[in-house]
Protein backbone atom coordinates (compact mmCIF):
# COMPACT_ATOMS: atom_id res chain seq x y z
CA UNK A 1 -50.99 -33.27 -3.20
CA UNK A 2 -54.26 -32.63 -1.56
CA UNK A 3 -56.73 -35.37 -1.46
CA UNK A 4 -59.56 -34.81 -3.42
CA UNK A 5 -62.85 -33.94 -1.21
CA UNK A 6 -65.37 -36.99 -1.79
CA UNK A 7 -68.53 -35.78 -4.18
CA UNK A 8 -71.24 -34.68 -1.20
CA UNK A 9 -74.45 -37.59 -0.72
CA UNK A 10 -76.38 -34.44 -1.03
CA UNK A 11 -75.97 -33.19 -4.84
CA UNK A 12 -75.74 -37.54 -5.46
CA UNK A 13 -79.09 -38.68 -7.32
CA UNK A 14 -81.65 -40.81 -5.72
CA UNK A 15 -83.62 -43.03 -7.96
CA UNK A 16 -87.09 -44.27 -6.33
CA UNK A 17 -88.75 -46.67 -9.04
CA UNK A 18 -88.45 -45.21 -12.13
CA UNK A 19 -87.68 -41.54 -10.84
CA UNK A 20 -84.46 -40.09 -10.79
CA UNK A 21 -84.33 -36.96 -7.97
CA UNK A 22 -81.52 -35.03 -8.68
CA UNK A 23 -79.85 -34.43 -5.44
CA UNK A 24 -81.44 -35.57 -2.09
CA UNK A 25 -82.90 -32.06 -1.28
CA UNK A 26 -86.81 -31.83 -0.74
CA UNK A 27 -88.96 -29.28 -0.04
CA UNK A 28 -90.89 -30.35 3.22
CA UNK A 29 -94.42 -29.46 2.26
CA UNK A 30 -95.91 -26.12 4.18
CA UNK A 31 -99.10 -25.07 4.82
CA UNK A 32 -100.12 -21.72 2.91
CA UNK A 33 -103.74 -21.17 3.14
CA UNK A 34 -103.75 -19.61 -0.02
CA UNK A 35 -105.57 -21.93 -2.19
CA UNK A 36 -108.56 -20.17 -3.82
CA UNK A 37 -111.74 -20.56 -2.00
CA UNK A 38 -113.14 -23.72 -4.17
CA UNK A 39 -109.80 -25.40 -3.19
CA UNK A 40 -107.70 -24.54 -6.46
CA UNK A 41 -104.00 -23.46 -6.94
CA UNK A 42 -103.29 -19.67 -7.82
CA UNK A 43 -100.07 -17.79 -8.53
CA UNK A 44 -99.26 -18.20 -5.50
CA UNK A 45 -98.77 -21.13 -5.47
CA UNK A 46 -96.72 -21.22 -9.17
CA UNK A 47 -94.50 -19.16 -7.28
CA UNK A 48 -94.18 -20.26 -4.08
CA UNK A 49 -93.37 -23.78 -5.18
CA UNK A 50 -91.81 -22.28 -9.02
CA UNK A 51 -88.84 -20.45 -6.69
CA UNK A 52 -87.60 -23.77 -4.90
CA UNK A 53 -87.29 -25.19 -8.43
CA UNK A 54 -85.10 -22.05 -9.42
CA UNK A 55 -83.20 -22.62 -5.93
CA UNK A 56 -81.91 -26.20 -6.62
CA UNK A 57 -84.37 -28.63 -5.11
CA UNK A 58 -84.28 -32.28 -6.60
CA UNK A 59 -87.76 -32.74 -5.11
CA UNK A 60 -90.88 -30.37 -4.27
CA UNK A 61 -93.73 -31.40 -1.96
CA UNK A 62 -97.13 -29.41 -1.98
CA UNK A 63 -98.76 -28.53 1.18
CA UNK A 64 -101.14 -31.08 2.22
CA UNK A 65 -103.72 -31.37 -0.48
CA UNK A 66 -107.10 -32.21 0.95
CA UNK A 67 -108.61 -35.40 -0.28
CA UNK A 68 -112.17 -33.70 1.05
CA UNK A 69 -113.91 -30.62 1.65
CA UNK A 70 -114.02 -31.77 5.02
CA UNK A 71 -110.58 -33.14 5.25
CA UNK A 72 -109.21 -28.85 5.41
CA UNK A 73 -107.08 -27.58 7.79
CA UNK A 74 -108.54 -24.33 7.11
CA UNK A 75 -110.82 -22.96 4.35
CA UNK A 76 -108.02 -21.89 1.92
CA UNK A 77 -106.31 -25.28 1.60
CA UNK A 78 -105.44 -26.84 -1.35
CA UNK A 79 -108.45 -29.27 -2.88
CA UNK A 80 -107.84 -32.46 -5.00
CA UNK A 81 -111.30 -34.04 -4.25
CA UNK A 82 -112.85 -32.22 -8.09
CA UNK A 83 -111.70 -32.35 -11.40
CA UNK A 84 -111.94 -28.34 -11.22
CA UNK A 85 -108.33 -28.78 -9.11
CA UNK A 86 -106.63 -30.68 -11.90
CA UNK A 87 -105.55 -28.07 -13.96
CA UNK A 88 -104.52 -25.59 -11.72
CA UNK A 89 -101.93 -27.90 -10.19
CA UNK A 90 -100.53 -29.09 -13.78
CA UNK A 91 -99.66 -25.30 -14.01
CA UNK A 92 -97.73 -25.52 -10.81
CA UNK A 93 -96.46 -29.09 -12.27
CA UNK A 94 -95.25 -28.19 -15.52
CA UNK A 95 -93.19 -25.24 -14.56
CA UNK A 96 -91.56 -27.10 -11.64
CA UNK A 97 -90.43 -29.67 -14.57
CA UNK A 98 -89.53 -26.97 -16.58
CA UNK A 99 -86.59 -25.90 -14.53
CA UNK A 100 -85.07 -29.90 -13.97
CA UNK A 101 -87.30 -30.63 -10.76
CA UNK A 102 -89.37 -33.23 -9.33
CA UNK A 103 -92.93 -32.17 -7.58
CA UNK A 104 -94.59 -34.70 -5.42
CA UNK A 105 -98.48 -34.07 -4.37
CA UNK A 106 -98.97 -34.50 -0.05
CA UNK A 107 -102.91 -36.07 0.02
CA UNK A 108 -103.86 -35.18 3.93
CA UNK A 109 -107.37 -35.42 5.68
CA UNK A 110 -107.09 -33.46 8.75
CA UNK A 111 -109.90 -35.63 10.45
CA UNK A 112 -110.49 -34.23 14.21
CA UNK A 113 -108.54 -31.30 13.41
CA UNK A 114 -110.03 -30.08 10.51
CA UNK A 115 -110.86 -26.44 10.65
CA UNK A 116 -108.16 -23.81 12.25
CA UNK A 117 -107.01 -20.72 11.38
CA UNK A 118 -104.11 -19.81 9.67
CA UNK A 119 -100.90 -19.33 12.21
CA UNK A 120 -100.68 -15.52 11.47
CA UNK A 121 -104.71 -14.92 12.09
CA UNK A 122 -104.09 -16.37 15.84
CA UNK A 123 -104.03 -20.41 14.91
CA UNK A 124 -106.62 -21.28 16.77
CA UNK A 125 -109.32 -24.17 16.33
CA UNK A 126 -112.29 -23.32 14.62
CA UNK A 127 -115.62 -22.89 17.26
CA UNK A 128 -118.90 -25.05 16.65
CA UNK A 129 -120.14 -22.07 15.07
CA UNK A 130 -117.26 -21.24 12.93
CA UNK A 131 -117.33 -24.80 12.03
CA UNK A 132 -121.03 -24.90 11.09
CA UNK A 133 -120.79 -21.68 8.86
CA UNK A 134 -117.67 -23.31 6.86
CA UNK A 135 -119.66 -25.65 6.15
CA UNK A 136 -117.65 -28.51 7.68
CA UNK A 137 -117.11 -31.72 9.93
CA UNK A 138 -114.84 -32.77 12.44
CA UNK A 139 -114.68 -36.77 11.80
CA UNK A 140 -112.54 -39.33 14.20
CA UNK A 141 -111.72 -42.79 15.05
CA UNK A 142 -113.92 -42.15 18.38
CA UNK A 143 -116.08 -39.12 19.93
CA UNK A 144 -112.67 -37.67 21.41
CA UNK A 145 -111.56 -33.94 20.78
CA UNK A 146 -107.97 -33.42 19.73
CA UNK A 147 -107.52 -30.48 22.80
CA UNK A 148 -109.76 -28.65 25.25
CA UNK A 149 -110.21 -26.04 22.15
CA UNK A 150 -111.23 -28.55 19.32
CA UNK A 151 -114.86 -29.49 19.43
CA UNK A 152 -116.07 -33.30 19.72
CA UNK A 153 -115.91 -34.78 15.89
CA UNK A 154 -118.09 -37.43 14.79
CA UNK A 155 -117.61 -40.87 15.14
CA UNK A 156 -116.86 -42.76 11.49
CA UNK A 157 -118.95 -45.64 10.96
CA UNK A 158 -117.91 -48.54 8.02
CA UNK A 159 -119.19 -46.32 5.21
CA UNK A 160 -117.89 -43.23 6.45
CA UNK A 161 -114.27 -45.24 6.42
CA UNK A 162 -114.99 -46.74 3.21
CA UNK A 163 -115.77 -42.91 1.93
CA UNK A 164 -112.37 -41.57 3.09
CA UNK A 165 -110.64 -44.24 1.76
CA UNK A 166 -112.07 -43.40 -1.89
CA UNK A 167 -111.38 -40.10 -1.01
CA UNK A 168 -107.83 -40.99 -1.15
CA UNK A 169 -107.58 -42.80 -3.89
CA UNK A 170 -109.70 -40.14 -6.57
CA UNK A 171 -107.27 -37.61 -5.29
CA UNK A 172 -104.34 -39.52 -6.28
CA UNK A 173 -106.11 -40.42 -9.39
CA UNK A 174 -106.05 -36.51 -9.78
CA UNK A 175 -102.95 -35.81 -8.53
CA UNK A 176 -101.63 -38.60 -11.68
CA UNK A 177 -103.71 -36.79 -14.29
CA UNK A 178 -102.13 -33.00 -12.85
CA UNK A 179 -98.84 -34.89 -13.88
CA UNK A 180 -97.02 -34.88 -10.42
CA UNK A 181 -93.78 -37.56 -10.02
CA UNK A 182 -94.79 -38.71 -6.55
CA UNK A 183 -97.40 -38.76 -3.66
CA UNK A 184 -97.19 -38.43 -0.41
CA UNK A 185 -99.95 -39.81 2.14
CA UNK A 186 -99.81 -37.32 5.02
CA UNK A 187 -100.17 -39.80 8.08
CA UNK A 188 -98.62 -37.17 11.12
CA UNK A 189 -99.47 -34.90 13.23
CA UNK A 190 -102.64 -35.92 15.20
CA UNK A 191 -104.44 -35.49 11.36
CA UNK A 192 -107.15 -38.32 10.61
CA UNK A 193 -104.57 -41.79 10.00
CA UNK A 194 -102.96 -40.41 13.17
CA UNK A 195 -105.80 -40.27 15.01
CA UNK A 196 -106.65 -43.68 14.75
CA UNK A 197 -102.73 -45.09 15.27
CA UNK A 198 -103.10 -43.73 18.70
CA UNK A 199 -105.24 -45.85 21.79
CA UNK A 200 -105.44 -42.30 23.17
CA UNK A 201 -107.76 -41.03 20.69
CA UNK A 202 -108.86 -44.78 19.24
CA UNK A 203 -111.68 -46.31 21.57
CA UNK A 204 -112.87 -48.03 19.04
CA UNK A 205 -114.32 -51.97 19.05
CA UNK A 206 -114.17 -52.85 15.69
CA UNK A 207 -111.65 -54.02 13.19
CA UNK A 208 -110.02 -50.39 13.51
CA UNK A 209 -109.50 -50.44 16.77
CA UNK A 210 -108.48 -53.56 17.59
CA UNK A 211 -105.91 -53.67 14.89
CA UNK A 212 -105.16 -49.31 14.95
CA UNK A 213 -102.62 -49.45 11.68
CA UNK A 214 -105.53 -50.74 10.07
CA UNK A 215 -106.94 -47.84 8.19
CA UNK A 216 -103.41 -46.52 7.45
CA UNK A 217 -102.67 -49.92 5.45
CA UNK A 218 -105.88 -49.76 3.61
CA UNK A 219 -105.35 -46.36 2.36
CA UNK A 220 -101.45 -46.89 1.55
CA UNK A 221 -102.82 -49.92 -0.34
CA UNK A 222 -105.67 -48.13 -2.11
CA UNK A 223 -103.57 -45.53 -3.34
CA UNK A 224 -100.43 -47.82 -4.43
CA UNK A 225 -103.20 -49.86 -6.33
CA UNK A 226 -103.90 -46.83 -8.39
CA UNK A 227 -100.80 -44.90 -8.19
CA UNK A 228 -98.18 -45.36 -11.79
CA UNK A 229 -96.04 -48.25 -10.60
CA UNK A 230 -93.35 -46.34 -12.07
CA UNK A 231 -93.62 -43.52 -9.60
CA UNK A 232 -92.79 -43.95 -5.70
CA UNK A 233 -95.28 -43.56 -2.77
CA UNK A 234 -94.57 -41.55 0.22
CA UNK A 235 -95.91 -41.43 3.52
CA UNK A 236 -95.22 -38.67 6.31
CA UNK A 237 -95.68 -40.20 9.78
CA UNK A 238 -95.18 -38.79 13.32
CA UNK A 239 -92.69 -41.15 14.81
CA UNK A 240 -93.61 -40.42 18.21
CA UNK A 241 -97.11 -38.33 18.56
CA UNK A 242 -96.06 -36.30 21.62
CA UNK A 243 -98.50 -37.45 24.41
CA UNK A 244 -97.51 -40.01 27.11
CA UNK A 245 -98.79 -43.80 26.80
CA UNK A 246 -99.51 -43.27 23.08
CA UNK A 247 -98.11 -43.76 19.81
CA UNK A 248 -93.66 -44.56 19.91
CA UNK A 249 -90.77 -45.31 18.35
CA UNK A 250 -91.13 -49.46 18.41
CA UNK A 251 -94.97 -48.69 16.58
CA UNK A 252 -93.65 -46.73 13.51
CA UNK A 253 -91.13 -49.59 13.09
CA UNK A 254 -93.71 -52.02 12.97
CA UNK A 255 -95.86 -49.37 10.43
CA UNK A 256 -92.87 -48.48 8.09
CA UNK A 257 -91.94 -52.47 7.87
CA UNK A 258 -96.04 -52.78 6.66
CA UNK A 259 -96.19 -49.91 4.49
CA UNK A 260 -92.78 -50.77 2.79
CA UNK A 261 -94.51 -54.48 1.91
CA UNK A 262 -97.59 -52.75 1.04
CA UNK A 263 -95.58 -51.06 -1.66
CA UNK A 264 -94.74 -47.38 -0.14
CA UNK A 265 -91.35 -46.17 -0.90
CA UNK A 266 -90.14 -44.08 1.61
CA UNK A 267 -90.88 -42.75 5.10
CA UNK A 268 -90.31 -39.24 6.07
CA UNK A 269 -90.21 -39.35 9.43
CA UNK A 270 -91.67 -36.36 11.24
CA UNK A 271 -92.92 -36.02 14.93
CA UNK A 272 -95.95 -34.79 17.10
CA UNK A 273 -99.56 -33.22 17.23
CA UNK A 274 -101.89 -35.50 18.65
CA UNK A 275 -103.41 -34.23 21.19
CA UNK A 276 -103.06 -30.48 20.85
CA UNK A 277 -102.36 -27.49 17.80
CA UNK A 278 -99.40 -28.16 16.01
CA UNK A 279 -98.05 -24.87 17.67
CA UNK A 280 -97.95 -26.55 21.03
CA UNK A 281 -95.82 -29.71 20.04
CA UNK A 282 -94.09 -30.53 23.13
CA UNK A 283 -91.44 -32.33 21.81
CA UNK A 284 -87.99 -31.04 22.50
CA UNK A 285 -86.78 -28.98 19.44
CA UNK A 286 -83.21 -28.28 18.84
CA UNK A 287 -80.72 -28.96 15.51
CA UNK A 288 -82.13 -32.00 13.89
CA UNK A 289 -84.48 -32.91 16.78
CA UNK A 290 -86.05 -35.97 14.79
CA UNK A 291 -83.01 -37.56 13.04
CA UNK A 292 -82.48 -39.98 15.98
CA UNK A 293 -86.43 -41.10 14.84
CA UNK A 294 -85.50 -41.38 11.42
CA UNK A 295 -82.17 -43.34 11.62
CA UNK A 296 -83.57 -45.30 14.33
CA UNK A 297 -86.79 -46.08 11.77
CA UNK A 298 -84.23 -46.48 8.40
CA UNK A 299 -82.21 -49.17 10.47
CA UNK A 300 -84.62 -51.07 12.22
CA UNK A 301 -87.65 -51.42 9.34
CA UNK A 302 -84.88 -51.21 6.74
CA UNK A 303 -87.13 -48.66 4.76
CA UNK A 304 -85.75 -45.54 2.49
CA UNK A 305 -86.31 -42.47 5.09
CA UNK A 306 -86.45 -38.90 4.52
CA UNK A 307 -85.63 -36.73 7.54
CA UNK A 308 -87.01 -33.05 8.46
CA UNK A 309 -87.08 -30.99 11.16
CA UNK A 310 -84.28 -28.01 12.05
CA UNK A 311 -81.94 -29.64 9.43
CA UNK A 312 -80.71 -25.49 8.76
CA UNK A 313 -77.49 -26.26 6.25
CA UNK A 314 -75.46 -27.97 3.56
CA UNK A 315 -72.32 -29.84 6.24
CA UNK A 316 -75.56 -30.74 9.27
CA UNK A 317 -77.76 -32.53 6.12
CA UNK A 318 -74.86 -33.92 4.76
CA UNK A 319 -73.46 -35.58 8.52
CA UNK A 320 -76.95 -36.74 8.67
CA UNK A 321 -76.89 -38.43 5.03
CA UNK A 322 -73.37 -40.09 5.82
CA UNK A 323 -74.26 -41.17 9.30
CA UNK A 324 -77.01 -43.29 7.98
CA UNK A 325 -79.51 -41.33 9.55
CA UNK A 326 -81.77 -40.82 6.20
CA UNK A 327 -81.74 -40.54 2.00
CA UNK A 328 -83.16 -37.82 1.60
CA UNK A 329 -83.03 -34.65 3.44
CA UNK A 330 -86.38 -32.32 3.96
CA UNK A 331 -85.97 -28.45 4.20
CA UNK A 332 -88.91 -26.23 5.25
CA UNK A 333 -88.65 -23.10 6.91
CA UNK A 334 -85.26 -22.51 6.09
CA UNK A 335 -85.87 -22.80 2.66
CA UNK A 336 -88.89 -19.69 3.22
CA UNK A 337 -85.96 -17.99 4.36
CA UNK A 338 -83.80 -18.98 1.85
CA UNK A 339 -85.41 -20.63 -1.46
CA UNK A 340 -81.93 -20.72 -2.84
CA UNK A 341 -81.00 -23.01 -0.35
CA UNK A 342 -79.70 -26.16 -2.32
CA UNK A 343 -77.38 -23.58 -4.34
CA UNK A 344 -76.19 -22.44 -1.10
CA UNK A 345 -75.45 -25.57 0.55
CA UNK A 346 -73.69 -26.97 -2.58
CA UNK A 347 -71.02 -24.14 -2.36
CA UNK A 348 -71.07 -24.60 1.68
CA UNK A 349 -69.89 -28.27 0.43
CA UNK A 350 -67.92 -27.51 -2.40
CA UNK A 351 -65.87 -24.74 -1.06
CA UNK A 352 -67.27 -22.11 -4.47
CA UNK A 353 -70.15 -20.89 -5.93
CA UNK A 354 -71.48 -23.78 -8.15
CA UNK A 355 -73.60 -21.28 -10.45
CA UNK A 356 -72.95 -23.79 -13.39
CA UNK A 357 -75.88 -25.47 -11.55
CA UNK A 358 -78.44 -22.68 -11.40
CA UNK A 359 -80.33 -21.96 -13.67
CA UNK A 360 -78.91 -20.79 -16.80
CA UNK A 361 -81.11 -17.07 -16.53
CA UNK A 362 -79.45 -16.41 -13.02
CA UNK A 363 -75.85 -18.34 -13.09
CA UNK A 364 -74.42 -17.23 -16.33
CA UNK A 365 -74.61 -13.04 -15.03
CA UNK A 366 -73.72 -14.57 -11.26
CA UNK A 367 -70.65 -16.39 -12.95
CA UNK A 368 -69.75 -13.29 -15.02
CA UNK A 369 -69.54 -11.40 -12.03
CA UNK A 370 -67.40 -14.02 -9.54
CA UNK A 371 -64.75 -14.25 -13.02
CA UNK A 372 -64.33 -9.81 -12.80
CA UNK A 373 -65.10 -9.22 -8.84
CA UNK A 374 -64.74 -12.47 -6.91
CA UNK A 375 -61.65 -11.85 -5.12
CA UNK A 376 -63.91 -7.79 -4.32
CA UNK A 377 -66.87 -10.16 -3.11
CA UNK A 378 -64.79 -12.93 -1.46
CA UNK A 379 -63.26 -10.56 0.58
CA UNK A 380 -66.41 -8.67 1.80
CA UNK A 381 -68.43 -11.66 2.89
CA UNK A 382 -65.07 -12.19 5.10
CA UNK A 383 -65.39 -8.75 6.44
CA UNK A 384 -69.17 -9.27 6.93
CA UNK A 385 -68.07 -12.65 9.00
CA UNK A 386 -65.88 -11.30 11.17
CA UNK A 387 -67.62 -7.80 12.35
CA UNK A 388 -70.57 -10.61 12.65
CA UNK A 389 -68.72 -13.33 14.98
CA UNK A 390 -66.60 -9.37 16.71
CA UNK A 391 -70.48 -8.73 17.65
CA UNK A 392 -71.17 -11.96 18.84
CA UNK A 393 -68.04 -11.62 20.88
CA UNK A 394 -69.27 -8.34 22.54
């Protein structure tokens, strides 16, 4: 008799506090710049977010949500720092819920690196000028750019820390009221937190720079203070920032073993962007190019990790689940190029088409079909294969 294949850690639920995440599958949150110009959620966003519900997800992230006008990546970001934003996002919210999904909101300040075009219109860092007519600041730990195309940003004094902490914590007052199940503090990728974790980019002689994870604790303590009890805490951190002499391994161990006191619930583990764009990470990239951070961070702090990063399909995120390496498994681009990627990587694992588990509008006519043509289907996708791999060969 054949043994019976183990249930995959995938499709297992995850309960963080009192929130139960159907399978370990998240949505890694993506910049859209779509967001109308005050900052608010559109259609787009119902359905950009709406179709990884229908795909399977246990758990959606938003793009970074900016806790301040001046906290944008670029002028179409998502807002959360006005009431106006509140509604828009329940929208989002309620249909995500509708369809057996979590939706977590990502609450970023993109500090010394706020204001950049959008990848497709170039990507490049807003000038002085372009700056000025947005209507917005660069703000840092120090009077250091971010790259030789990133003008100087203004040194934060003890008020100006004080305000971006608030900052934080209205917007996850707002992100409560828009009904989300978790937030995530976005604390990666050379954005504002970042910039002050790093002594390249910190030259400060207060408080804040003497102690650099300073500001990163106040805000994960802020929030958590205000944040449901019942519903977990994330934060994203870069667990190596990409520039030489600056911000390792060893330091997010020490920061994940802090925040997980201070009450955050898991670390997804990401890498890079200090010191230049985000499209010049110099990081080597390859299949799962940051699991060794995020096992290496689960182990040593002893934290609840979520991995990302080139993680492409169902038997590579499961490996990484039973190796230890993480608990939850973070999909981004491949999920633009496939939003039906938890379905798909649940038959990968299970051998079938699971379409018991879509939803009900799309699986009953799929199962239909497999029950009068699967063996017709079956053996095209074969044929398909094989004049694929006879190419590959040639």
């Amino acid at each position: 008799m054949q043994a019976k294949r183990p249930a995959p850690l995938l499709f297992t639920p995850l309960t963080l506090r009192a929130l139960t995440v159907k399978n370990r599958v998240v949505i890694s949150p993506m910049c859209q710049h779509a967001a109308d110009a005050d900052g608010s959620a559109n259609d787009w966003h119902l359905v950009h977010l709406g179709k990884f519900a229908l795909g399977g997800a246990g758990l959606i992230f938003t793009e970074g949500i900016a806790v301040s006008p001046h906290g944008r990546i670029g002028l179409r970001d998502l807002g959360l720092w006005s009431d106006a934003h509140v509604a828009p996002l329940r929208r989002v919210v309620e249909f995500v819920h509708g369809q057996g999904a979590a939706i977590g909101a990502q609450l970023a300040h993109a500090g010394r690196k706020a204001g950049s075009h959008a990848l497709w219109d170039g990507g490049a860092a807003f000038t002085a000028a372009e700056l000025a007519a947005a209507g917005m600041r660069r703000l840092g730990p120090s009077s250091i750019a971010a790259g030789p195309e990133w003008t100087v940003p203004e040194t934060l004094d003890a008020s100006g820390i004080i305000a971006i902490v608030e900052s934080f914590v209205a917007a996850a007052r707002r992100a409560d009221a828009a009904g989300f199940d978790a937030v995530e503090l976005h604390f990666g990728h050379g954005y504002l937190v970042p910039s002050f974790l790093s002594p390249l980019s910190n030259h400060r002689e207060d408080g804040y720079g003497c102690d650099r994870m300073l500001l990163a604790r106040e805000i994960a303590a802020a929030v958590r203070a205000v944040w449901p009890k019942e519903r977990p805490l994330f934060v994203r951190i870069s667990a190596v920032d990409g520039a030489a002499d600056s911000w390792g391994l060893d330091d997010s161990v020490v920061l994940a073993r802090d925040l997980a006191r201070i009450g955050v619930d898991v670390i997804d583990v990401s890498s890079g962007g200090l010191s230049e764009e985000t499209r010049r990470i110099a990081i080597p990239r390859g299949l799962g190019f940051q699991l060794d951070y995020a096992a290496t961070i689960r182990r040593e702090a002893g934290v609840t990790v979520q991995a990302v990063g080139m993680i492409v399909d169902g038997p590579q995120a499961e490996a990484a689940l039973r190796d230890g390496a993480a608990d939850l498994i973070a999909v981004g681009r491949e999920a633009l190029r496939d939003p039906y990627w938890a379905h798909h990587a649940a038959e990968q694992l299970g051998g079938r088409p699971a379409y018991e588990t879509w939803p009900v509008r799309h699986g009953a006519w799929l199962l239909k079909r497999e029950e009068h043509m699967g063996d017709i289907l079956r053996a095209r996708r074969a044929y398909l294969h094989e004049e694929a791999e006879h190419g590959r060969d040639d």
